[in-house]
C-alpha atoms as a PDB file:
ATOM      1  CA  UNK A   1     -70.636 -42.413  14.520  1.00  0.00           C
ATOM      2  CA  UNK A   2     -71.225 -45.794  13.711  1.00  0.00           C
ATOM      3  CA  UNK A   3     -72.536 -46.920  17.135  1.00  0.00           C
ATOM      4  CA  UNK A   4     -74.530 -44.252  17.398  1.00  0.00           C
ATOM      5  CA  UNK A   5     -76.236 -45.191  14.158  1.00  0.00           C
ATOM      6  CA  UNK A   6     -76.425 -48.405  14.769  1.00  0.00           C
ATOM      7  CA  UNK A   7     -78.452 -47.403  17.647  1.00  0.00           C
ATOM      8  CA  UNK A   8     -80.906 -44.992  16.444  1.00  0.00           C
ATOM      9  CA  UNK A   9     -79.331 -42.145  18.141  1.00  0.00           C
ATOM     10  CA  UNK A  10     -77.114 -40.774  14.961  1.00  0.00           C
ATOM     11  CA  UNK A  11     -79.382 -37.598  14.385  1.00  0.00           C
ATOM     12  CA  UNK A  12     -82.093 -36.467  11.815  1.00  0.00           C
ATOM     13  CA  UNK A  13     -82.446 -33.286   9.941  1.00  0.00           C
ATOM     14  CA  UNK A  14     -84.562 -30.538   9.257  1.00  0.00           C
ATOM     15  CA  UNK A  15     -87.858 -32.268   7.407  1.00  0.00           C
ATOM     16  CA  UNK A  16     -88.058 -35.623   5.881  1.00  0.00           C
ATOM     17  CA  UNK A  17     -86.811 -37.469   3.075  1.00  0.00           C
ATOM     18  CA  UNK A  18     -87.017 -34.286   0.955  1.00  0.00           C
ATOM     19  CA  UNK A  19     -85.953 -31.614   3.119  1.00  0.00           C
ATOM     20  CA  UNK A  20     -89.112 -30.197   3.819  1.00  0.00           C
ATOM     21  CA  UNK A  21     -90.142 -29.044   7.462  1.00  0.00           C
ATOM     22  CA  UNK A  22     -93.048 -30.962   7.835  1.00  0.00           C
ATOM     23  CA  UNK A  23     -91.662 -34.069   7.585  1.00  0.00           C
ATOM     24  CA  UNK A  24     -92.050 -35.394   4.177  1.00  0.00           C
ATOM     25  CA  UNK A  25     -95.183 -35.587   1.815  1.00  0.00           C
ATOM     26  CA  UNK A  26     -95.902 -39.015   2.786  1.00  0.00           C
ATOM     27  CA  UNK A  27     -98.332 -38.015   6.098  1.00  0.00           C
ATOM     28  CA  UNK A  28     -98.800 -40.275   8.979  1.00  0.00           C
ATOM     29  CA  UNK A  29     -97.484 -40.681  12.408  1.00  0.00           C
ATOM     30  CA  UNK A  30     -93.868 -40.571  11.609  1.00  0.00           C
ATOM     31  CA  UNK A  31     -93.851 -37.628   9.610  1.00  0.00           C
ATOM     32  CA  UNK A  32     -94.056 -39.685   6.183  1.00  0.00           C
ATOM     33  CA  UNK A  33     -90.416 -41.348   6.928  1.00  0.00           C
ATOM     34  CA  UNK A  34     -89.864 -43.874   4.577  1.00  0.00           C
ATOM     35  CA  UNK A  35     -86.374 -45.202   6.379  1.00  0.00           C
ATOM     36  CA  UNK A  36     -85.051 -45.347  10.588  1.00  0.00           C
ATOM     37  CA  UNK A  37     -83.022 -42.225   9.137  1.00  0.00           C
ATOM     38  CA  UNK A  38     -85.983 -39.869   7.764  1.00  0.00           C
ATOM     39  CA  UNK A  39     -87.419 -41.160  11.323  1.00  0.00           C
ATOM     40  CA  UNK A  40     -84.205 -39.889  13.577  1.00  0.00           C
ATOM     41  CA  UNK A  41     -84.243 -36.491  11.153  1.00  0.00           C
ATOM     42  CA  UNK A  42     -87.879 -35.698  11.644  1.00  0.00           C
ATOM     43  CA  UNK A  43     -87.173 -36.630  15.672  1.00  0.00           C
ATOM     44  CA  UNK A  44     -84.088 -33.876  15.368  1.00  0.00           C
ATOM     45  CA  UNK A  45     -86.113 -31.334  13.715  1.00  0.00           C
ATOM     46  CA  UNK A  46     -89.259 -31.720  15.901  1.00  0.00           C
ATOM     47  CA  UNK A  47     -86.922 -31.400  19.295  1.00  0.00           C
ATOM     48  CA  UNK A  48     -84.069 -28.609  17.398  1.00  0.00           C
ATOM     49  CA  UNK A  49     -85.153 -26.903  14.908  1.00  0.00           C
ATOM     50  CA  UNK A  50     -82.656 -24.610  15.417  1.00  0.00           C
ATOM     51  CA  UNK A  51     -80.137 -27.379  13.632  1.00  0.00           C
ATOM     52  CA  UNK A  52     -79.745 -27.942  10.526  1.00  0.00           C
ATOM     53  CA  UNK A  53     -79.090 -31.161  10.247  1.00  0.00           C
ATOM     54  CA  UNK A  54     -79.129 -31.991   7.048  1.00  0.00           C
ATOM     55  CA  UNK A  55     -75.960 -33.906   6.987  1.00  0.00           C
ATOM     56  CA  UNK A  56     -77.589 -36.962   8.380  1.00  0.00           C
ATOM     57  CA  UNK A  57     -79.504 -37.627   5.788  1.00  0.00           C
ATOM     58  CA  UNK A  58     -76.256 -38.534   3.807  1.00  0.00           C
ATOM     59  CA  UNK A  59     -73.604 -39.743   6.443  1.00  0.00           C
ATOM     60  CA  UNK A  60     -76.180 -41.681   8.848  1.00  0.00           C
ATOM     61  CA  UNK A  61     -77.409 -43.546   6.036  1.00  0.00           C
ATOM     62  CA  UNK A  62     -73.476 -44.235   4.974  1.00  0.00           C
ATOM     63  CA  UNK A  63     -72.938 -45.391   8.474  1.00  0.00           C
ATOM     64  CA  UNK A  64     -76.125 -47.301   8.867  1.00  0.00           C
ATOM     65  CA  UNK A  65     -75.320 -48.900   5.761  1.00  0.00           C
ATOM     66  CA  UNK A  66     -71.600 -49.787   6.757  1.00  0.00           C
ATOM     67  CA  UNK A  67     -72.908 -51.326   9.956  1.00  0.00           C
ATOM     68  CA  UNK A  68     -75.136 -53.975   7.657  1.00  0.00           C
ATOM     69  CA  UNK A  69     -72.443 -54.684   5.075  1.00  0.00           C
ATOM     70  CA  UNK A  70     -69.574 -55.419   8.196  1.00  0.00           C
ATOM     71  CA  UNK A  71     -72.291 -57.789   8.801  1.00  0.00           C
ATOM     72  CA  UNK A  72     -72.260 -59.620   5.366  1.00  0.00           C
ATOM     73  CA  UNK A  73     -69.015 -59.861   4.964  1.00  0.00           C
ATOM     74  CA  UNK A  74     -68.336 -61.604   8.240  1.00  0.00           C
ATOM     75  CA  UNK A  75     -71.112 -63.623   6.990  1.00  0.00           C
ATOM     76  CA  UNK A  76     -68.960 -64.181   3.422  1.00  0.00           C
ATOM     77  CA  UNK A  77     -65.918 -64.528   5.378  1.00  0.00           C
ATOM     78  CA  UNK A  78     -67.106 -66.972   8.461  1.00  0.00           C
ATOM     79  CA  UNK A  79     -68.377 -69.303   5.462  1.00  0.00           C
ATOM     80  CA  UNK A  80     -64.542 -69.574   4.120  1.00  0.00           C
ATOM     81  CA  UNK A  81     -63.075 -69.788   7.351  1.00  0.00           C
ATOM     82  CA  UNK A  82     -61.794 -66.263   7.890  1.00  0.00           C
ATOM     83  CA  UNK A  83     -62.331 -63.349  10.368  1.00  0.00           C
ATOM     84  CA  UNK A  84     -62.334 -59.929   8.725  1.00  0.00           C
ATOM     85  CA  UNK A  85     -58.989 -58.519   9.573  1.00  0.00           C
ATOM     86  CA  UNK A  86     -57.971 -62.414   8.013  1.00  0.00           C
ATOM     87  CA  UNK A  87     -59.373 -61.747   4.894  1.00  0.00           C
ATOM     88  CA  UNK A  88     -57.638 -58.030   4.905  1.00  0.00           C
ATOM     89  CA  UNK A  89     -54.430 -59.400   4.554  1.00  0.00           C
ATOM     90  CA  UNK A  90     -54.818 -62.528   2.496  1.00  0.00           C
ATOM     91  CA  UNK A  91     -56.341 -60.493  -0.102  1.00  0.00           C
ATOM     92  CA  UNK A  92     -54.041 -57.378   0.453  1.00  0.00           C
ATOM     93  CA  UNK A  93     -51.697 -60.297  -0.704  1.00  0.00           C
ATOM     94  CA  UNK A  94     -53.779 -61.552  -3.702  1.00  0.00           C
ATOM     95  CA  UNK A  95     -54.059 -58.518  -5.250  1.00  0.00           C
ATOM     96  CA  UNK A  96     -50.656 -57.993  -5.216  1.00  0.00           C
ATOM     97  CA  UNK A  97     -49.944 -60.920  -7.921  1.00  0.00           C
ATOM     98  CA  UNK A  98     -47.374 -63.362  -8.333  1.00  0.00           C
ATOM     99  CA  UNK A  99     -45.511 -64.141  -5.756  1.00  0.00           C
ATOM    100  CA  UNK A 100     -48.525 -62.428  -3.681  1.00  0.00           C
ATOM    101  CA  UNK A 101     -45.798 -61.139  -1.156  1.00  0.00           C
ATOM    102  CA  UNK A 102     -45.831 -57.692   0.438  1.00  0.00           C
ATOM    103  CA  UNK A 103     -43.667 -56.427   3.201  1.00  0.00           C
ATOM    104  CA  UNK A 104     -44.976 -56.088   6.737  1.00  0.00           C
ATOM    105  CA  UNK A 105     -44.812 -52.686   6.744  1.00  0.00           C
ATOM    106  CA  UNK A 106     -47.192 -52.701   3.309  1.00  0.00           C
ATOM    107  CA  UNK A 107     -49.733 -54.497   4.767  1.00  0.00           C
ATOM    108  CA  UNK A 108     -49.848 -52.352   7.418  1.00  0.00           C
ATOM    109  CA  UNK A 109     -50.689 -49.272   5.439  1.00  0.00           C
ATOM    110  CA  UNK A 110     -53.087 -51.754   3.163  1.00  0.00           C
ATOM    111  CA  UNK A 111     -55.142 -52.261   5.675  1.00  0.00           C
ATOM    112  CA  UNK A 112     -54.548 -49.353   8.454  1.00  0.00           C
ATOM    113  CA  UNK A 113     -52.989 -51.289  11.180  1.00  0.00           C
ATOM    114  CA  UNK A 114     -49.879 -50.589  13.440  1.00  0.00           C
ATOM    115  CA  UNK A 115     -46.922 -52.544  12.647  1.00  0.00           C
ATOM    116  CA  UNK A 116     -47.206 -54.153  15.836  1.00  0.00           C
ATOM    117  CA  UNK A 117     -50.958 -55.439  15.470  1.00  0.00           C
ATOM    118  CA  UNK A 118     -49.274 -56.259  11.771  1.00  0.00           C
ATOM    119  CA  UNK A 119     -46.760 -58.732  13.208  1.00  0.00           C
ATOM    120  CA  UNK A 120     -49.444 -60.127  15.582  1.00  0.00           C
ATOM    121  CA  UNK A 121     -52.184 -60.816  12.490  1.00  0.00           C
ATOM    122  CA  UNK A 122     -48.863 -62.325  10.208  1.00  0.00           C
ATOM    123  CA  UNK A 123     -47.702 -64.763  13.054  1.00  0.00           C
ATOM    124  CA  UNK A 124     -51.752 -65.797  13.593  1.00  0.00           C
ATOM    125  CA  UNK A 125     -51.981 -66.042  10.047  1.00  0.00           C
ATOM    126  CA  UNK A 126     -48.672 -67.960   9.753  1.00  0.00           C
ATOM    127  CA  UNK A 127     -49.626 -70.595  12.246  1.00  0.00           C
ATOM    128  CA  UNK A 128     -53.062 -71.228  10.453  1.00  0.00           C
ATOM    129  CA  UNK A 129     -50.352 -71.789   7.339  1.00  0.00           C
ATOM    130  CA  UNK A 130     -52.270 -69.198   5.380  1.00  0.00           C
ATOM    131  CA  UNK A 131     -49.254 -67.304   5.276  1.00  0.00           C
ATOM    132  CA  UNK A 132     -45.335 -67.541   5.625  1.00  0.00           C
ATOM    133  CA  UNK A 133     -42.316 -65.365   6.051  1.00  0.00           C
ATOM    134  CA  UNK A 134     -39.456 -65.177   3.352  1.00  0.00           C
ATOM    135  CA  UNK A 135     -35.965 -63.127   3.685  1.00  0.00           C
ATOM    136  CA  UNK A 136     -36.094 -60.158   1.903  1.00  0.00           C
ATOM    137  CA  UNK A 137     -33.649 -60.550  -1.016  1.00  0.00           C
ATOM    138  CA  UNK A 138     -33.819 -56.674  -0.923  1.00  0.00           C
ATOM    139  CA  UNK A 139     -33.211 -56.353   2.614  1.00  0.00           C
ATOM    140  CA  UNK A 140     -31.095 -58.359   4.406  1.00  0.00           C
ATOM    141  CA  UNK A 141     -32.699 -57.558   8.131  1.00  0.00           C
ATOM    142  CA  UNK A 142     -36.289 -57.780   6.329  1.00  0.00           C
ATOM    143  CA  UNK A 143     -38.805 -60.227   5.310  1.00  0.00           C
ATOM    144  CA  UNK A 144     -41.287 -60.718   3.095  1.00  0.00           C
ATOM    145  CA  UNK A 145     -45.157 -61.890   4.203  1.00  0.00           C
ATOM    146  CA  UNK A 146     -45.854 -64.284   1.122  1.00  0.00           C
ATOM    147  CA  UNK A 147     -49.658 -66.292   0.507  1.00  0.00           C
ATOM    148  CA  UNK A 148     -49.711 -70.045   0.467  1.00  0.00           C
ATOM    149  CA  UNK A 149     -51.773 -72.225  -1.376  1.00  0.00           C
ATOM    150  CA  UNK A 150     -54.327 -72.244   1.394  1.00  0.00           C
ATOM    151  CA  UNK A 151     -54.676 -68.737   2.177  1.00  0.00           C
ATOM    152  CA  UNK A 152     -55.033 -68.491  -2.219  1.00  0.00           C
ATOM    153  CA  UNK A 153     -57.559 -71.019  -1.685  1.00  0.00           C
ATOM    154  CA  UNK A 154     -59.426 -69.521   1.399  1.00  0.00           C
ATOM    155  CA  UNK A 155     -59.455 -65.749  -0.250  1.00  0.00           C
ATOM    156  CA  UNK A 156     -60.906 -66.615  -3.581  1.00  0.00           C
ATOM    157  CA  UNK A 157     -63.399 -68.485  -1.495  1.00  0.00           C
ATOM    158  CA  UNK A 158     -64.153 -65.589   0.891  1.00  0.00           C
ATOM    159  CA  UNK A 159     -63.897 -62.753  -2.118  1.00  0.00           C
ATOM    160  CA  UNK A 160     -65.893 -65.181  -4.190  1.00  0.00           C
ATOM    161  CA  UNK A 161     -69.182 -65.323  -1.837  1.00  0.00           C
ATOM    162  CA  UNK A 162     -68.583 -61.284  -0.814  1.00  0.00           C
ATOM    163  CA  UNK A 163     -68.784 -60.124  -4.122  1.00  0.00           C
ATOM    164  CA  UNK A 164     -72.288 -62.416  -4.224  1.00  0.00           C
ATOM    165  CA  UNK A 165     -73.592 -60.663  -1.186  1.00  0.00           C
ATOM    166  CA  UNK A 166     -72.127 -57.207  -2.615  1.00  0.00           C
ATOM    167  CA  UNK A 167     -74.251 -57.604  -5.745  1.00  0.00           C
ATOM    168  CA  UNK A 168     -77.449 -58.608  -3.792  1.00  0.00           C
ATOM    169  CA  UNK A 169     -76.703 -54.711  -1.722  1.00  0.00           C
ATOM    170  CA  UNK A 170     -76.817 -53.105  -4.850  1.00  0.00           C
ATOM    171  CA  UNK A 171     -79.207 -54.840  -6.754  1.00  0.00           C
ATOM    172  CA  UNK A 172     -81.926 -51.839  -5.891  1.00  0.00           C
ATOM    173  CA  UNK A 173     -79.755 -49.698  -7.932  1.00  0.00           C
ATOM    174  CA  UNK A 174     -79.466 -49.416 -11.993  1.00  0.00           C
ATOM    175  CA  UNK A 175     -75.716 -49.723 -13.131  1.00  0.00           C
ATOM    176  CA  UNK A 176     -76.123 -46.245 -14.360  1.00  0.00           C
ATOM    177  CA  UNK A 177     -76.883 -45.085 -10.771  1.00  0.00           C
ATOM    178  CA  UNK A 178     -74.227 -47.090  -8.979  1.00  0.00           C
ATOM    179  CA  UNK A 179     -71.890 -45.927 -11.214  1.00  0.00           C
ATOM    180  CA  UNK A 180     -72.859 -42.118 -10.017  1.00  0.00           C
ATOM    181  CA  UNK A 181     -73.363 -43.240  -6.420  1.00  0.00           C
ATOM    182  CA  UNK A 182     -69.576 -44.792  -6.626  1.00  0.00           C
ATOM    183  CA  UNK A 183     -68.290 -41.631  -8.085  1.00  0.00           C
ATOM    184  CA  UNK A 184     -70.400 -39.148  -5.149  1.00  0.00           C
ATOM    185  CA  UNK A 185     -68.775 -41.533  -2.545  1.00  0.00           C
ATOM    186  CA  UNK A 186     -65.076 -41.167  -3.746  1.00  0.00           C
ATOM    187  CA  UNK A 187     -65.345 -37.492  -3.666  1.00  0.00           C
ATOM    188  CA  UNK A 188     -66.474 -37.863   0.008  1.00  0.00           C
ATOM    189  CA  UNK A 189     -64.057 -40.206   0.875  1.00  0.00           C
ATOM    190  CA  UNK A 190     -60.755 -38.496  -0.968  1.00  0.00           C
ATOM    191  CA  UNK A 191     -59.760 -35.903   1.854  1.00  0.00           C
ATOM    192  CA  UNK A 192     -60.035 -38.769   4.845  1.00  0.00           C
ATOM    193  CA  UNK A 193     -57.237 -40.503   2.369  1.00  0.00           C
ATOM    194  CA  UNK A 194     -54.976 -38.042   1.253  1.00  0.00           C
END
């Protein structure tokens, strides 16, 4: 859905911004849209209106939204050095405190990779000497993906500037409403996670 958002081709719904038919309140040429979404909606309902496609107004705006904060934190990441799928593990790591060592197999369900794109990212990472491998002392056939002090270095960097960036995204928003908006979207994401 993404792509198709990012786009301009990831729906509209049945009215504008406040579910009305014509469009929203707002007049004009574009049906009073106040965002691309209201615009694709009114487009949707003008050429089906036998769709209710309400659910755009939510989930395209999600999407849309996604597509511009992938963008900022390559941004936040590029500045430290880091890809994205770099930063996923080094900070899968961080979080996971002293020794800041996970198993391959964790990091692989930490950030929703194979095992064998896993063991690709750890040897990239390990040759960059953000990273290095440790027996398992649980585990005799295993290891254990531990953080050095440059990846420590490069992730508090990286999580440093994102969380910057992140505030700037929701600085439109009163804490009181984020809070809400952060409770609406883990109901919506729950059953994709269960």
């Amino acid at each position: 859905m993404s792509g198709a958002v990012a786009s301009g081709t990831d729906g509209g719904l049945d009215g504008g911004p406040d579910g009305g038919a014509d469009g929203g309140a707002d007049g004009g040429a574009d049906g009073g849209a106040r965002d691309e979404v209201d615009r694709i909606v009114a487009a949707w309902h003008r050429e089906r209106p036998d769709l209710d496609v309400s659910p755009l107004l939510v989930l395209s705006r999600i999407s849309r939204l996604a597509h511009h904060l992938d963008r900022a934190r390559g941004a936040a990441f590029a500045a430290s050095g880091l890809e994205t799928w770099e930063f996923d593990v080094l900070a899968a790591l961080r979080r996971a405190g002293a020794p800041h060592e996970l198993s391959p197999s964790a990091l692989s369900a930490q950030t929703l990779v194979t095992s064998g794109t896993m063991t690709n990212r750890i040897d990239r990472l390990a040759a960059r000497e953000l990273v290095e491998r440790h027996p398992d002392p649980a585990d005799r056939r295993g290891v254990l993906v531990r953080l050095t002090d440059a990846g420590a270095q490069r992730v508090d960097a990286a999580m440093a500037d994102l969380l910057v960036r992140e505030r700037a995204a929701l600085a439109p928003l009163a804490p009181a409403a984020a809070q809400v908006l952060a409770e609406q979207l883990r109901a919506l994401l729950a059953p994709f996670e269960d």
